[in-house]
N, C-alpha and C. Protein backbone atom coordinates (compact mmCIF):
# COMPACT_ATOMS: atom_id res chain seq x y z
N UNK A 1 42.05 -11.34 -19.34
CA UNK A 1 43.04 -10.60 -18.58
C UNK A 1 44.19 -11.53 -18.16
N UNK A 2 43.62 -12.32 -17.42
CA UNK A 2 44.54 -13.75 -17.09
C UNK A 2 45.60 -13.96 -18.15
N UNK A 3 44.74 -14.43 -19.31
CA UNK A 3 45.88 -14.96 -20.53
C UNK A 3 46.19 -14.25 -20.91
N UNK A 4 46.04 -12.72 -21.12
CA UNK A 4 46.87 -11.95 -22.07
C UNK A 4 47.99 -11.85 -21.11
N UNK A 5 47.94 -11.68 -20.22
CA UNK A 5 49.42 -11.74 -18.68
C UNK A 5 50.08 -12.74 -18.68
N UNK A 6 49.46 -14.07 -19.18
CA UNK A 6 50.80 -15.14 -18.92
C UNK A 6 51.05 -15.38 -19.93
N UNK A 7 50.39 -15.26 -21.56
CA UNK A 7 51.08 -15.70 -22.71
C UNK A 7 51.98 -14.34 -23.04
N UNK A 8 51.88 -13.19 -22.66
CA UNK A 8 52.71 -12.31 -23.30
C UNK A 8 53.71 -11.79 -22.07
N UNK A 9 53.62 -12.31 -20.80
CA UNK A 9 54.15 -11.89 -19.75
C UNK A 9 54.22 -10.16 -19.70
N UNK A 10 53.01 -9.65 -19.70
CA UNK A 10 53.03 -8.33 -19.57
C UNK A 10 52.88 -7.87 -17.85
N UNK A 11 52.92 -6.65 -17.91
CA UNK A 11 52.65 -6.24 -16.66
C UNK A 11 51.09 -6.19 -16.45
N UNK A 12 50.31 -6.34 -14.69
CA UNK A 12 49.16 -6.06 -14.76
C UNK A 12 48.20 -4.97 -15.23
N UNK A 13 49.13 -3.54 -15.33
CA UNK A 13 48.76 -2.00 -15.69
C UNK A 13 48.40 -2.93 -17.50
N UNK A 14 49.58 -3.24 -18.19
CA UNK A 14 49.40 -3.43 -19.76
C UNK A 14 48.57 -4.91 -20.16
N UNK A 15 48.37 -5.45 -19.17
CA UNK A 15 47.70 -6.87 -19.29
C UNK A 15 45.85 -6.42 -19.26
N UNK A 16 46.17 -5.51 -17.95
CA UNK A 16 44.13 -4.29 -18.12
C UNK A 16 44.23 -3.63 -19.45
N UNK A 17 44.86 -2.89 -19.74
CA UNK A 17 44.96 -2.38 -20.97
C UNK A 17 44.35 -2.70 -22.28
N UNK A 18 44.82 -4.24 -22.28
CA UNK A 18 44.96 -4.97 -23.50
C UNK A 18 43.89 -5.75 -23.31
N UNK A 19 42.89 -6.09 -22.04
CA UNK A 19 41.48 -6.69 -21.89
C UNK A 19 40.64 -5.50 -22.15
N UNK A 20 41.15 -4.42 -22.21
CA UNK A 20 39.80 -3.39 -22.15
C UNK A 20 39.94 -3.09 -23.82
N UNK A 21 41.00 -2.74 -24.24
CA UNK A 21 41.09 -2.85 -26.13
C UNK A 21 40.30 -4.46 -26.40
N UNK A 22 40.24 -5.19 -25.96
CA UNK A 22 40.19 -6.73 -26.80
C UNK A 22 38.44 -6.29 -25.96
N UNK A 23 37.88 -5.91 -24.83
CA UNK A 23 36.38 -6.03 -24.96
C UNK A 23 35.36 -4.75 -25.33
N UNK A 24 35.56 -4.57 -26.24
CA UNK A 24 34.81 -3.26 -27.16
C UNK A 24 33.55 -3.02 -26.12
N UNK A 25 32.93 -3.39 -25.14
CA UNK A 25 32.17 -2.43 -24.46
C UNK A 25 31.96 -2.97 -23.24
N UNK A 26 32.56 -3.37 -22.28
CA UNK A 26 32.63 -4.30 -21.33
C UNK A 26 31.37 -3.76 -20.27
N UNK A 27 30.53 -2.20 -20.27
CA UNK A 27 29.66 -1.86 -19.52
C UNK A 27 28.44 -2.70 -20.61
N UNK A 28 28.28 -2.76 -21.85
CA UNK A 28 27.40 -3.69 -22.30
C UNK A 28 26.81 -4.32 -21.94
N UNK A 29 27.53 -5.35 -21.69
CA UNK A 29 27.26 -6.93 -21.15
C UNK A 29 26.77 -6.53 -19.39
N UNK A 30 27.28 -5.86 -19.27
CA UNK A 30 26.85 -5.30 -17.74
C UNK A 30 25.41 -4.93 -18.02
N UNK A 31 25.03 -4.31 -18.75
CA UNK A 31 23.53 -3.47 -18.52
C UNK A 31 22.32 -5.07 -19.24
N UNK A 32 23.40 -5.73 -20.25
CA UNK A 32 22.45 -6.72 -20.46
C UNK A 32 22.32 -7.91 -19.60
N UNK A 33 23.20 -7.64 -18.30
CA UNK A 33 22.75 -8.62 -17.19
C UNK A 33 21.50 -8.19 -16.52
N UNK A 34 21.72 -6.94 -16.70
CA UNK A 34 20.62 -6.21 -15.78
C UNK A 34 19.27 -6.90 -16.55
N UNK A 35 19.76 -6.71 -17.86
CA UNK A 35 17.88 -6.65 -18.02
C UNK A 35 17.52 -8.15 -18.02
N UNK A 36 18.33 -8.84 -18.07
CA UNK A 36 18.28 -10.68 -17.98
C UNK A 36 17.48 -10.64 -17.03
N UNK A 37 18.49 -10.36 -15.44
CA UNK A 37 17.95 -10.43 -14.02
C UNK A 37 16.26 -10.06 -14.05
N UNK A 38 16.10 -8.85 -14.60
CA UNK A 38 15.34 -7.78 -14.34
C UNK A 38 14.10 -8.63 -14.68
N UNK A 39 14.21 -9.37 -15.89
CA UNK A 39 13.10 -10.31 -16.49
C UNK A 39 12.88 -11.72 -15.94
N UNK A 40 13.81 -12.01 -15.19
CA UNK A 40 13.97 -13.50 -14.38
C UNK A 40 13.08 -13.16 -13.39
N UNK A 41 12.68 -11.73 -12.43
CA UNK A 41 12.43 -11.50 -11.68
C UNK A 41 11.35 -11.01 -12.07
N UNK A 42 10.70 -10.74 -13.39
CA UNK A 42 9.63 -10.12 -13.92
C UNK A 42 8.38 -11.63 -13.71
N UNK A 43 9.29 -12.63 -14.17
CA UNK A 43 8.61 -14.43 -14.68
C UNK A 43 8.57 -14.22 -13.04
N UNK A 44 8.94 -14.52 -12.18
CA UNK A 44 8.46 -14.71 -10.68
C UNK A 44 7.26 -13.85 -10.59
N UNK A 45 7.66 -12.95 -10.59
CA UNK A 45 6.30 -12.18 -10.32
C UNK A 45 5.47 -12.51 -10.80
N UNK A 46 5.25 -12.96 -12.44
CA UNK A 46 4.50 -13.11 -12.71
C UNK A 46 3.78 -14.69 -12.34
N UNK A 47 4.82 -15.48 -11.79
CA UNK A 47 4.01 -16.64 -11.55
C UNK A 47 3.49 -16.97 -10.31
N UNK A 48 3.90 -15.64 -9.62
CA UNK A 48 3.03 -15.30 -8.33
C UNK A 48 2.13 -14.68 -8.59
N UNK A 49 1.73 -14.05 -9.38
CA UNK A 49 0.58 -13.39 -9.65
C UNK A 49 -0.54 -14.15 -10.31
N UNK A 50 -0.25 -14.90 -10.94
CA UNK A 50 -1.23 -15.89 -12.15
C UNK A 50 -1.61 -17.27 -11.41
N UNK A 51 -0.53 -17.53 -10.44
CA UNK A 51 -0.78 -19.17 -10.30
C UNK A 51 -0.80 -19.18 -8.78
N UNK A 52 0.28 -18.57 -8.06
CA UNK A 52 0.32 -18.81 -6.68
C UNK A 52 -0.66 -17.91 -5.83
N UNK A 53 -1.48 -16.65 -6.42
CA UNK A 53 -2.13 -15.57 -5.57
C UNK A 53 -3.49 -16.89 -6.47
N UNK A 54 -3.52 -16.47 -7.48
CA UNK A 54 -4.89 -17.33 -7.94
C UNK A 54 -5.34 -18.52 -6.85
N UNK A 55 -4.30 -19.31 -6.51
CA UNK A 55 -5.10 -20.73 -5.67
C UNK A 55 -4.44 -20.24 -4.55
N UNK A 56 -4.09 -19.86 -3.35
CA UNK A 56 -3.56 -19.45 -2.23
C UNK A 56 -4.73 -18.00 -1.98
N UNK A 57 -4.54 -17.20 -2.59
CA UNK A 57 -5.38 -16.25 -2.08
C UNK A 57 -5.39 -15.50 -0.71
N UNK A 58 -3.92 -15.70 -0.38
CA UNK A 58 -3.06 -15.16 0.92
C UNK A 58 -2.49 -13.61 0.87
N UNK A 59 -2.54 -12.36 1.91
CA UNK A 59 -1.60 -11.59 1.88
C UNK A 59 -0.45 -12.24 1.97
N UNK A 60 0.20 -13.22 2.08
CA UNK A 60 1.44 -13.42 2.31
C UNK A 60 2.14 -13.22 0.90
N UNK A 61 1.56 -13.78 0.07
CA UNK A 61 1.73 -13.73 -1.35
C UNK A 61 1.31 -12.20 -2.34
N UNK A 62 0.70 -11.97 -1.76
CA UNK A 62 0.31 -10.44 -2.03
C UNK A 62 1.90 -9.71 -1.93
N UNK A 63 2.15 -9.72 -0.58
CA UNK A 63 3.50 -9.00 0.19
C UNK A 63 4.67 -9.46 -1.07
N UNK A 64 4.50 -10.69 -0.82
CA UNK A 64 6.01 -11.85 -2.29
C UNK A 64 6.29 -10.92 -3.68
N UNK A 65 4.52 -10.45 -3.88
CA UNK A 65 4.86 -10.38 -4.92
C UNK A 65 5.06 -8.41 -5.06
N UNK A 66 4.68 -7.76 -4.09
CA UNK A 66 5.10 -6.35 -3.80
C UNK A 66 6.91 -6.42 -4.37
N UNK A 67 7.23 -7.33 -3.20
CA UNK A 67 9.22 -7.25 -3.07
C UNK A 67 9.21 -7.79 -4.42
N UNK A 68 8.97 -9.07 -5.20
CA UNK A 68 9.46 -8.64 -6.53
C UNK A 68 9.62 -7.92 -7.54
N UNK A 69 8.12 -6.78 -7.28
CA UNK A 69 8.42 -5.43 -7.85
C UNK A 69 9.22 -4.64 -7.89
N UNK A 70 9.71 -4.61 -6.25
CA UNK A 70 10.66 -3.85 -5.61
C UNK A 70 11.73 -4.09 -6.36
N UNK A 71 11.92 -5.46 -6.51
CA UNK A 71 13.40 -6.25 -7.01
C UNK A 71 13.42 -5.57 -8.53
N UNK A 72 12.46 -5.73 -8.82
CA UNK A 72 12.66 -5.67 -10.43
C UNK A 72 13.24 -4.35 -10.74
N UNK A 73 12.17 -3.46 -10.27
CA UNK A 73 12.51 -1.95 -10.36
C UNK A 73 13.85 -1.37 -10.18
N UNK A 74 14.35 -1.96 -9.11
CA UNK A 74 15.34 -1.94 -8.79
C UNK A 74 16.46 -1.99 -9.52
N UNK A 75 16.30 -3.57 -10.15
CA UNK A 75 17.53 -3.73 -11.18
C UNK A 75 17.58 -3.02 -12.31
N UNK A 76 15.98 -2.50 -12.54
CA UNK A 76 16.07 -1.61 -13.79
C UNK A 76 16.52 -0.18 -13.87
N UNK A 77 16.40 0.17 -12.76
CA UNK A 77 17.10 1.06 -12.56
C UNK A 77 18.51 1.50 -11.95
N UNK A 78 19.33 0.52 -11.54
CA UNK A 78 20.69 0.13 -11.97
C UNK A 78 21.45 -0.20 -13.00
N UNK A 79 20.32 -0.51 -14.24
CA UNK A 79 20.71 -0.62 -15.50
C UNK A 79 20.61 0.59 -15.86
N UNK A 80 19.71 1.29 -15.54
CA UNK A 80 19.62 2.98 -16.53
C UNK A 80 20.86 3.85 -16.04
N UNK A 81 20.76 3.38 -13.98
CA UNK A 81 21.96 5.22 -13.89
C UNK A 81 23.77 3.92 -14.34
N UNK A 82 23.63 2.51 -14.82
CA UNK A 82 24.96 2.43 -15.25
C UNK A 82 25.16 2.64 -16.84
N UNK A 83 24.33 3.12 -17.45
CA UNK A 83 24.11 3.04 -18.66
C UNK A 83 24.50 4.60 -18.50
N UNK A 84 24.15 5.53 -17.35
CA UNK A 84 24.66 6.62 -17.57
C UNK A 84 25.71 7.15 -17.13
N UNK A 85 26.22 5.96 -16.10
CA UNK A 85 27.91 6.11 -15.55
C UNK A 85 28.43 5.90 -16.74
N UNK A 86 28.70 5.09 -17.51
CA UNK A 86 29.38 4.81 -18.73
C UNK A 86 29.25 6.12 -19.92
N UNK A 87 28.04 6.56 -19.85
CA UNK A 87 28.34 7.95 -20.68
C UNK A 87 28.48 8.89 -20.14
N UNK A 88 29.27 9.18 -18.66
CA UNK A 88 30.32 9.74 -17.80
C UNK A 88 28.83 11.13 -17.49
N UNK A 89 27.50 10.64 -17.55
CA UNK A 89 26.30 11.59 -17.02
C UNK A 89 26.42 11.89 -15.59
N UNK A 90 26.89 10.62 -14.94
CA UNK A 90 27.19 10.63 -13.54
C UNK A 90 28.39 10.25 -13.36
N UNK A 91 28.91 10.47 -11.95
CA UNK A 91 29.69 10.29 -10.95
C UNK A 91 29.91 8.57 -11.18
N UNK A 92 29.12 8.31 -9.88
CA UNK A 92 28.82 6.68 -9.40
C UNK A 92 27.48 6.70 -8.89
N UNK A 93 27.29 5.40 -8.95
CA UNK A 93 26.04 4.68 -8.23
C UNK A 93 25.85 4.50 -6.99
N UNK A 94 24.75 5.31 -6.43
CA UNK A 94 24.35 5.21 -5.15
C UNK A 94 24.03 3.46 -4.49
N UNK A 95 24.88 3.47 -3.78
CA UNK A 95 24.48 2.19 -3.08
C UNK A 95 23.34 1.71 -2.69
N UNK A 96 22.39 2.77 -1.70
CA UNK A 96 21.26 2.60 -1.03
C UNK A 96 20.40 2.68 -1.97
N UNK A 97 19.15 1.92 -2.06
CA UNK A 97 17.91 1.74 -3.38
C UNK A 97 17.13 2.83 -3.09
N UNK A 98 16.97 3.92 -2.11
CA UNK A 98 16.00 5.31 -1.94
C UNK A 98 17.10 6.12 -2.77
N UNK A 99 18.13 6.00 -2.73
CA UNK A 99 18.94 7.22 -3.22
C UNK A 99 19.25 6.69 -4.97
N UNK A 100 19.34 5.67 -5.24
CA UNK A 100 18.99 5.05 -6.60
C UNK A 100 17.52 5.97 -7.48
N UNK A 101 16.73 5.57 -6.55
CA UNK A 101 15.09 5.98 -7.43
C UNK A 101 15.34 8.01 -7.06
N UNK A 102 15.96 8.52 -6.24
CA UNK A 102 15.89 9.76 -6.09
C UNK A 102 17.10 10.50 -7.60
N UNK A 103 17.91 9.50 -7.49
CA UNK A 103 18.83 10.13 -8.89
C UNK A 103 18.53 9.62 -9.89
N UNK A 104 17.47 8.64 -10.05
CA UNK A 104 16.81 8.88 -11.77
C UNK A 104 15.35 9.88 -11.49
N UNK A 105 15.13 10.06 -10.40
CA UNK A 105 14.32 11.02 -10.83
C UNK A 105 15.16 12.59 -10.70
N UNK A 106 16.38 12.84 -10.02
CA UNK A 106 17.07 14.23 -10.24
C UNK A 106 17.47 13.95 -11.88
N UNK A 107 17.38 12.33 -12.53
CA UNK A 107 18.50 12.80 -13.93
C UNK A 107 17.88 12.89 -14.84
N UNK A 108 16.19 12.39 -14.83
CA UNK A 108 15.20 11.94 -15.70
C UNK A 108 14.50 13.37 -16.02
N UNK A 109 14.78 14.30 -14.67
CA UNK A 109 13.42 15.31 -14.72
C UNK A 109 12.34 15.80 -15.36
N UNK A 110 12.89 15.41 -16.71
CA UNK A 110 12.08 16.45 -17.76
C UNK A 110 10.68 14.41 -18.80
N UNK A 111 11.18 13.24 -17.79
CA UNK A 111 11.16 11.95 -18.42
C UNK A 111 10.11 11.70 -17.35
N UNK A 112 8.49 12.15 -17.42
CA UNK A 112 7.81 11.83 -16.66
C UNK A 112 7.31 10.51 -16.17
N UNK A 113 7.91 9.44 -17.39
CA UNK A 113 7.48 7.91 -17.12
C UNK A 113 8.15 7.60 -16.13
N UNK A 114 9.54 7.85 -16.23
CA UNK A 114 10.91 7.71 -15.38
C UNK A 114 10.47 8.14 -13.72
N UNK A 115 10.23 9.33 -14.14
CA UNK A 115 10.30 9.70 -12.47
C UNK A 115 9.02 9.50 -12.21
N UNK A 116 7.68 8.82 -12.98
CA UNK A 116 6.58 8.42 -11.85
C UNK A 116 6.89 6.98 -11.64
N UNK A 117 8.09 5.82 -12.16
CA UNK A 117 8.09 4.81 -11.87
C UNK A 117 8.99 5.51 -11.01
N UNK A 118 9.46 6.03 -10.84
CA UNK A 118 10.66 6.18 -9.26
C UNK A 118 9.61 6.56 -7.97
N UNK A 119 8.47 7.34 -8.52
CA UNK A 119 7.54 7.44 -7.28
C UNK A 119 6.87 6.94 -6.56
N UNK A 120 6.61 5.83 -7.76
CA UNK A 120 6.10 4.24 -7.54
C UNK A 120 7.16 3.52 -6.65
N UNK A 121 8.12 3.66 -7.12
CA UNK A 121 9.11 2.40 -6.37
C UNK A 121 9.13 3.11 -4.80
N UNK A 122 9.32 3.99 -4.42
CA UNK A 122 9.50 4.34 -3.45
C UNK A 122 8.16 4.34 -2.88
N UNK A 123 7.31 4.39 -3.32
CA UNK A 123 5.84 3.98 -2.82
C UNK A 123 5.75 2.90 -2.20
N UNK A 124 5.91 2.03 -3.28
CA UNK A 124 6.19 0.46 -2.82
C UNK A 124 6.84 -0.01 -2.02
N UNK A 125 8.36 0.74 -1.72
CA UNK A 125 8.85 0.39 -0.82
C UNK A 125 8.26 0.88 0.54
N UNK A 126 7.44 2.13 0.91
CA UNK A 126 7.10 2.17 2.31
C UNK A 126 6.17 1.13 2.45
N UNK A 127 4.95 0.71 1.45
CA UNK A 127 3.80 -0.25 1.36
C UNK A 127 4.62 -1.42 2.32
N UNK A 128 5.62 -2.21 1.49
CA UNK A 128 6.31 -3.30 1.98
C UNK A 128 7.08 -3.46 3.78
N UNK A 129 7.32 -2.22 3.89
CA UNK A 129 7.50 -1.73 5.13
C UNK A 129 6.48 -1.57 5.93
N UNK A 130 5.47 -1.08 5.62
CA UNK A 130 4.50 -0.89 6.84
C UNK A 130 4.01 -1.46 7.27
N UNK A 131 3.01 -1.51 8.63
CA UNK A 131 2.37 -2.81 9.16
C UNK A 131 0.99 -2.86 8.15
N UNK A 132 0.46 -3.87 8.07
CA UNK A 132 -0.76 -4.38 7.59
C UNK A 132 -1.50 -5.32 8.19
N UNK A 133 -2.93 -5.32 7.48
CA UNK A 133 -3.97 -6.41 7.96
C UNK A 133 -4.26 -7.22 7.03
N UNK A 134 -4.77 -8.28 7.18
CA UNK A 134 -5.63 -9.14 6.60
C UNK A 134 -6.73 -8.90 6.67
N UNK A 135 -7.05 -8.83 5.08
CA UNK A 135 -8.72 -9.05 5.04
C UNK A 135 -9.19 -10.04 4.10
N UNK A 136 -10.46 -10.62 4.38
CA UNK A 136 -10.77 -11.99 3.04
C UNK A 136 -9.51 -13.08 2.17
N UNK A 137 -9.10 -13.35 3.64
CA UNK A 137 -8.12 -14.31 2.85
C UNK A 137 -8.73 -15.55 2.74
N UNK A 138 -7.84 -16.17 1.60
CA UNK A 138 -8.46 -17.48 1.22
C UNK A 138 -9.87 -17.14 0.40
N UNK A 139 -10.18 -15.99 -0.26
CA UNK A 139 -11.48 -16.07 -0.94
C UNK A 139 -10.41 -15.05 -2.50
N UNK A 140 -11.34 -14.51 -3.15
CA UNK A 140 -11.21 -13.86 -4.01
C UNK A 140 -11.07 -12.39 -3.93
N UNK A 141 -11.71 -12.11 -2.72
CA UNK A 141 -11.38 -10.69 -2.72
C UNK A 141 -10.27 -10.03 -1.45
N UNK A 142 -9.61 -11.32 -1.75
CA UNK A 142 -8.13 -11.08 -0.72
C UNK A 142 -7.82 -9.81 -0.84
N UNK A 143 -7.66 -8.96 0.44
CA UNK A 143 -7.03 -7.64 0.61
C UNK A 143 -5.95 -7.61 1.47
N UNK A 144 -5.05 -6.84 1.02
CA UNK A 144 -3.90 -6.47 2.18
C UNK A 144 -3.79 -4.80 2.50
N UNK A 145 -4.25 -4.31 3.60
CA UNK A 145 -4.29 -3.07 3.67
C UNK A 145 -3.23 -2.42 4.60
N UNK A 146 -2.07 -1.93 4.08
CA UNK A 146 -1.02 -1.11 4.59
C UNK A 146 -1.44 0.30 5.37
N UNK A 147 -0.78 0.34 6.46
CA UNK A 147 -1.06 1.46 7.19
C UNK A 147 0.65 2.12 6.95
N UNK A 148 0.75 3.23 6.40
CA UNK A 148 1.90 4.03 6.20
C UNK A 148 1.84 5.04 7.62
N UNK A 149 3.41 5.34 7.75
CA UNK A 149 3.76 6.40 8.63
C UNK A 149 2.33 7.95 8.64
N UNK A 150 2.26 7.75 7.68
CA UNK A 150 1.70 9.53 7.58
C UNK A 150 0.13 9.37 7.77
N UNK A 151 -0.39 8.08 8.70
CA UNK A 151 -1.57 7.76 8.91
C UNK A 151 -2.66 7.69 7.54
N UNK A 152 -1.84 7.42 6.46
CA UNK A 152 -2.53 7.04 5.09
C UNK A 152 -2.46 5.30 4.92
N UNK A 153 -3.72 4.87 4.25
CA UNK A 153 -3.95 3.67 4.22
C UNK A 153 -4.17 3.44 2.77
N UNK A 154 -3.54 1.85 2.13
CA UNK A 154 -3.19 1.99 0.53
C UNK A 154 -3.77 0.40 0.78
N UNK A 155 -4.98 0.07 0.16
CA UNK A 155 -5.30 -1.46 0.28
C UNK A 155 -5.25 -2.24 -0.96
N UNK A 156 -4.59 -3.00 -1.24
CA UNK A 156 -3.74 -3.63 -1.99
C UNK A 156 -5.20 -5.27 -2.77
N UNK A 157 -5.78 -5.79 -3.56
CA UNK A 157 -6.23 -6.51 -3.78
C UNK A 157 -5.35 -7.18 -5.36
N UNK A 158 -6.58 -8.40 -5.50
CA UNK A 158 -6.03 -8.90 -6.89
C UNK A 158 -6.03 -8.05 -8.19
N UNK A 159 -7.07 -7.26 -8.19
CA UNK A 159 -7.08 -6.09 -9.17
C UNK A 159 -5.95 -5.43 -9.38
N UNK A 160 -5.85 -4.84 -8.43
CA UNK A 160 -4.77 -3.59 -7.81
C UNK A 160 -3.59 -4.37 -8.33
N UNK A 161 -3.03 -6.07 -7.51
CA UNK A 161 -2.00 -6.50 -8.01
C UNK A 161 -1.23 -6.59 -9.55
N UNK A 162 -2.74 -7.26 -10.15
CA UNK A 162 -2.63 -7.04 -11.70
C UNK A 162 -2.37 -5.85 -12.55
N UNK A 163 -3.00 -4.92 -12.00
CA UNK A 163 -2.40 -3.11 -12.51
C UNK A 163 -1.19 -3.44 -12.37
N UNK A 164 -0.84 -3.60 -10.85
CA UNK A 164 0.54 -3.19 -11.04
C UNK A 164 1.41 -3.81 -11.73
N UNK A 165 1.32 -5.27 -11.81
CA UNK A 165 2.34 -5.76 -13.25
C UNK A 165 1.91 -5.58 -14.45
N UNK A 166 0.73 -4.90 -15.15
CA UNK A 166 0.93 -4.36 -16.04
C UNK A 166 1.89 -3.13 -16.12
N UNK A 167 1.63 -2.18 -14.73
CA UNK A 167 2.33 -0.87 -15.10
C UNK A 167 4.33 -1.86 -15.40
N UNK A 168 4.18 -3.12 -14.39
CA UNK A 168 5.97 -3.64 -14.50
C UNK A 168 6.26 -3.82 -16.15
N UNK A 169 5.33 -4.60 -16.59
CA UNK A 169 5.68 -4.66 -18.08
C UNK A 169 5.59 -3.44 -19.06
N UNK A 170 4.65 -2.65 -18.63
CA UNK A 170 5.12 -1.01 -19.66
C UNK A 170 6.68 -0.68 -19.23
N UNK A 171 7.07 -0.65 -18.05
CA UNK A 171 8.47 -0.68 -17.67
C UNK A 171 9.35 -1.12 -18.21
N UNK A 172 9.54 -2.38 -18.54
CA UNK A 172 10.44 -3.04 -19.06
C UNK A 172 10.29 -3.20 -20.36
N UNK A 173 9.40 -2.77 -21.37
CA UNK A 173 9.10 -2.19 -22.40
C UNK A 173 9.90 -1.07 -22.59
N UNK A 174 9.48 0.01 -21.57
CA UNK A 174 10.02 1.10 -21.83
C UNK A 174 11.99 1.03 -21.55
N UNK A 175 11.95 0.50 -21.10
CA UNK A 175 13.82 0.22 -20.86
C UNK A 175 14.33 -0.06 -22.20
N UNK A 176 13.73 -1.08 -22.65
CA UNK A 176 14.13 -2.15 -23.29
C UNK A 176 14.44 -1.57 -25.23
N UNK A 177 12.93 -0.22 -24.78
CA UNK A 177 13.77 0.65 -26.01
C UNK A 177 14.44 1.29 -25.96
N UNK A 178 14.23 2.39 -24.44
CA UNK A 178 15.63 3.09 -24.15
C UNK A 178 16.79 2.97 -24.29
N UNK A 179 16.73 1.67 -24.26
CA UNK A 179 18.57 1.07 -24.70
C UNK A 179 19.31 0.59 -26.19
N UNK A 180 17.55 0.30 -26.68
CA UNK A 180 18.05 0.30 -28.35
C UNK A 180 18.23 1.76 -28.90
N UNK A 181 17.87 2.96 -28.34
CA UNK A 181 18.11 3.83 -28.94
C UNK A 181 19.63 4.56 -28.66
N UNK A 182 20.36 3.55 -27.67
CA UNK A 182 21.55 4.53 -27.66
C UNK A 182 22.56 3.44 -28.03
């Protein structure tokens, strides 16, 4: 943008112009940051899950590795509704991350993977929110048991943890073709 403005001394209106002709898909590179991030944040998790929950054996790390879910999900699904701003499906992108997971599941409806990882994420996010206890820390059968608003209790172990980054990697599987197909 810069140089096409000072070597041709155009105006800023014809200087945008002439960066958006010269970058053939400039939301591209946008959605493939996403999934960069999305996987930078996938390797954390996962090396909280394999190495740091393995010898620690702490809810604290339990909790670490909840919010990187959170994170991940997150970005992946900022990659999907901008993947659908760009094919003008939507408006804009909801700022707040509840109203994010609520409009891929209003855009997904009929995309049951879609909207049970949005049910998940928002799951996860009250889990991460709520108060909890410690149970068997420092052993193997470390538990973290969340008490949610609606007097429901969701107890979280190493098992449980491991599901859940498997269900992260069917996720990012599943993105990862979603996007080769369009």
């Amino acid at each position: 943008y810069l140089l096409a403005k000072t070597i041709a001394k155009l105006t800023d209106e014809q200087a945008q112009e002439l960066d958006k002709l010269l970058d053939t898909n400039p939301e591209d590179s946008k959605v493939q940051d996403f999934i960069k991030d999305a996987k930078e944040e996938l390797k954390r998790a996962d090396h909280l899950s394999y190495v740091s929950l393995k010898y620690t054996r702490t809810v604290d790390i339990i909790k670490h590795i909840i919010e990187r879910f959170i994170n991940f999900i997150d970005i992946l699904f900022e990659a999907i509704l901008t993947m659908e701003q760009e094919e003008n499906k939507i408006p804009d992108i909801p700022a707040a991350p509840a109203a994010r997971a609520n409009l891929i599941k209003k855009q997904f409806h009929d995309d049951s993977f879609l909207v049970g990882m949005a049910n998940f994420y928002l799951k996860l996010r009250l889990i991460n929110r709520a108060s909890f206890e410690r149970d068997q820390e420092f052993r193997r059968h470390v538990k973290m048991t969340a008490h949610l608003d609606s007097e429901e209790k969701i107890e979280i172990n190493i098992d449980i943890i491991t599901d859940y980054f498997k269900k992260m990697k069917e996720f990012m599987e599943y993105v990862e073709q979603k996007f080769e197909q369009t």
